[in-house]
Protein backbone atom coordinates (compact mmCIF):
# COMPACT_ATOMS: atom_id res chain seq x y z
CA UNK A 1 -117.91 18.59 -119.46
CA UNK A 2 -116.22 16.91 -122.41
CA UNK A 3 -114.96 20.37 -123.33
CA UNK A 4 -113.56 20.85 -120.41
CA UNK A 5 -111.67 17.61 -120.38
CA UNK A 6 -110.07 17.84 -123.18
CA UNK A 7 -109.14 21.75 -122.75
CA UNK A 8 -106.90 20.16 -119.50
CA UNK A 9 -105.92 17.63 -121.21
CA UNK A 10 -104.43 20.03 -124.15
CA UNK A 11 -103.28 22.22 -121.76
CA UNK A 12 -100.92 19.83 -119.52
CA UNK A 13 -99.23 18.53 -123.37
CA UNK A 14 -98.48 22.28 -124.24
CA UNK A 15 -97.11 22.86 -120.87
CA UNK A 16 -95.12 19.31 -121.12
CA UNK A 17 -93.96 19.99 -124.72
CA UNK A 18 -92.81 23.72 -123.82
CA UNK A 19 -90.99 21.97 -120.57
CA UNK A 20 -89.46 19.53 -122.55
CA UNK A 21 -88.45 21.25 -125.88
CA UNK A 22 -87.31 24.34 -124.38
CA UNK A 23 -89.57 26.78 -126.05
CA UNK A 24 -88.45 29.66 -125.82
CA UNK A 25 -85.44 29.54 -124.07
CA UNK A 26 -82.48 31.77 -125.49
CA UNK A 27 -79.20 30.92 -127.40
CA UNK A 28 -76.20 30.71 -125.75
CA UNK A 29 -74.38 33.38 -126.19
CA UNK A 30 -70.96 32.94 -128.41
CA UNK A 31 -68.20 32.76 -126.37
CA UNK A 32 -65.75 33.94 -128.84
CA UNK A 33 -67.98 37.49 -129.72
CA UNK A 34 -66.55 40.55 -128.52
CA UNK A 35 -68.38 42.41 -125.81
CA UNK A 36 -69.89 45.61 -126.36
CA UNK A 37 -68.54 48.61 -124.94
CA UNK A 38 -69.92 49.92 -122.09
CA UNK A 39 -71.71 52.85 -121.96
CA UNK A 40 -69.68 55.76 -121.07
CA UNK A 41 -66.20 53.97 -120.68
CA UNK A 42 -63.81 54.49 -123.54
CA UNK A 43 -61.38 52.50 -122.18
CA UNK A 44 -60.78 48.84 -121.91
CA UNK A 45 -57.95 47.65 -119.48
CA UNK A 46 -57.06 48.89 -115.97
CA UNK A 47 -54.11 47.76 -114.84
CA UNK A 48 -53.27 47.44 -111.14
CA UNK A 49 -49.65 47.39 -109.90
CA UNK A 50 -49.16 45.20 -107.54
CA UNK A 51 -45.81 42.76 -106.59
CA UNK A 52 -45.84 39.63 -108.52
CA UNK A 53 -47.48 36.53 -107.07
CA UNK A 54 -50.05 39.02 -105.44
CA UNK A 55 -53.33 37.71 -104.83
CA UNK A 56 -56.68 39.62 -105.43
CA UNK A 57 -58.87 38.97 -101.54
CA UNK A 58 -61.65 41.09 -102.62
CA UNK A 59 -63.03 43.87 -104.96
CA UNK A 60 -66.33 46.09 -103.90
CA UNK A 61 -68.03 49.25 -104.95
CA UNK A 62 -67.49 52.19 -102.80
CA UNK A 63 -69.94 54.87 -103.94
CA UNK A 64 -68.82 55.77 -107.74
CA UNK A 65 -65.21 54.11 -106.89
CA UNK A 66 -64.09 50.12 -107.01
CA UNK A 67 -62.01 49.36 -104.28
CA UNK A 68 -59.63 46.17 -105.00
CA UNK A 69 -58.36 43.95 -101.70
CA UNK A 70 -54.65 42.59 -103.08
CA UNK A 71 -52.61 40.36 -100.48
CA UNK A 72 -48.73 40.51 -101.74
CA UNK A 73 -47.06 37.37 -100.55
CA UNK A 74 -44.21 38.75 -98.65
CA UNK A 75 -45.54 42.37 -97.79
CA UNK A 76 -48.82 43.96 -96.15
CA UNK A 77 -51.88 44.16 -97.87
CA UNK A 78 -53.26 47.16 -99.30
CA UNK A 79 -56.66 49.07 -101.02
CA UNK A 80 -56.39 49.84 -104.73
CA UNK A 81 -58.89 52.57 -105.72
CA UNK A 82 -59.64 52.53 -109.04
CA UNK A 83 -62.23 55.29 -111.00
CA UNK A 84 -64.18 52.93 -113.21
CA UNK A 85 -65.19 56.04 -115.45
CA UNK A 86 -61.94 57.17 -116.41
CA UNK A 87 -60.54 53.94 -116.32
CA UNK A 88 -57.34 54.71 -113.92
CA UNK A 89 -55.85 54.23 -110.38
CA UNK A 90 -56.64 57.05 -108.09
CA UNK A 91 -54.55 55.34 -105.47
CA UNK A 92 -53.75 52.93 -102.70
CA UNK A 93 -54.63 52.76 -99.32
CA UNK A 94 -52.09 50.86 -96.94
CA UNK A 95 -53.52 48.28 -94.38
CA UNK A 96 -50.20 47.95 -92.00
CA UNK A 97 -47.55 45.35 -91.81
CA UNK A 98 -48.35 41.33 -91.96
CA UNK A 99 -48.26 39.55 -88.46
């Protein structure tokens, strides 16, 4: 019975010392380290033409494409498509004119 008490008792100060001092939790990672390539992509920027002051609404996946939602400010929105594995714009998709 002793045994027993002071197993809990040992057992609630390793779980309040690894609460506490954060064993085991990981290192921040350094803000100012490059970031590895992905896998498969040898390029790095993809840039999307749109007017200037453009907003980005929304970006999704769309099977192996990314789709990209920009709102111009003084003209309709429209669908960029980009290919994320070869890093370019396939092309746009036109929504209509603004109310």
């Amino acid at each position: 019975m002793i045994f027993l008490g002071v197993l809990c008792v040992g057992a609630f100060a390793f779980l309040v010392y690894v609460v506490a001092g954060g064993v085991g939790k990981a290192p921040a990672p350094d803000a100012a380290a490059p970031r590895p390539p992905i896998a498969g992509l040898a390029w790095n920027d993809v840039a999307i033409p749109a007017p200037a002051g453009s907003t980005l609404a929304d970006a999704f996946a769309a099977g192996e494409h990314v789709v990209v939602h920009v709102n111009p400010p003084d003209a309709a929105p429209f669908l960029v498509v980009v290919d994320p594995k070869a890093g370019r714009v396939i092309g746009r998709i036109l929504l209509g004119a603004r109310p």
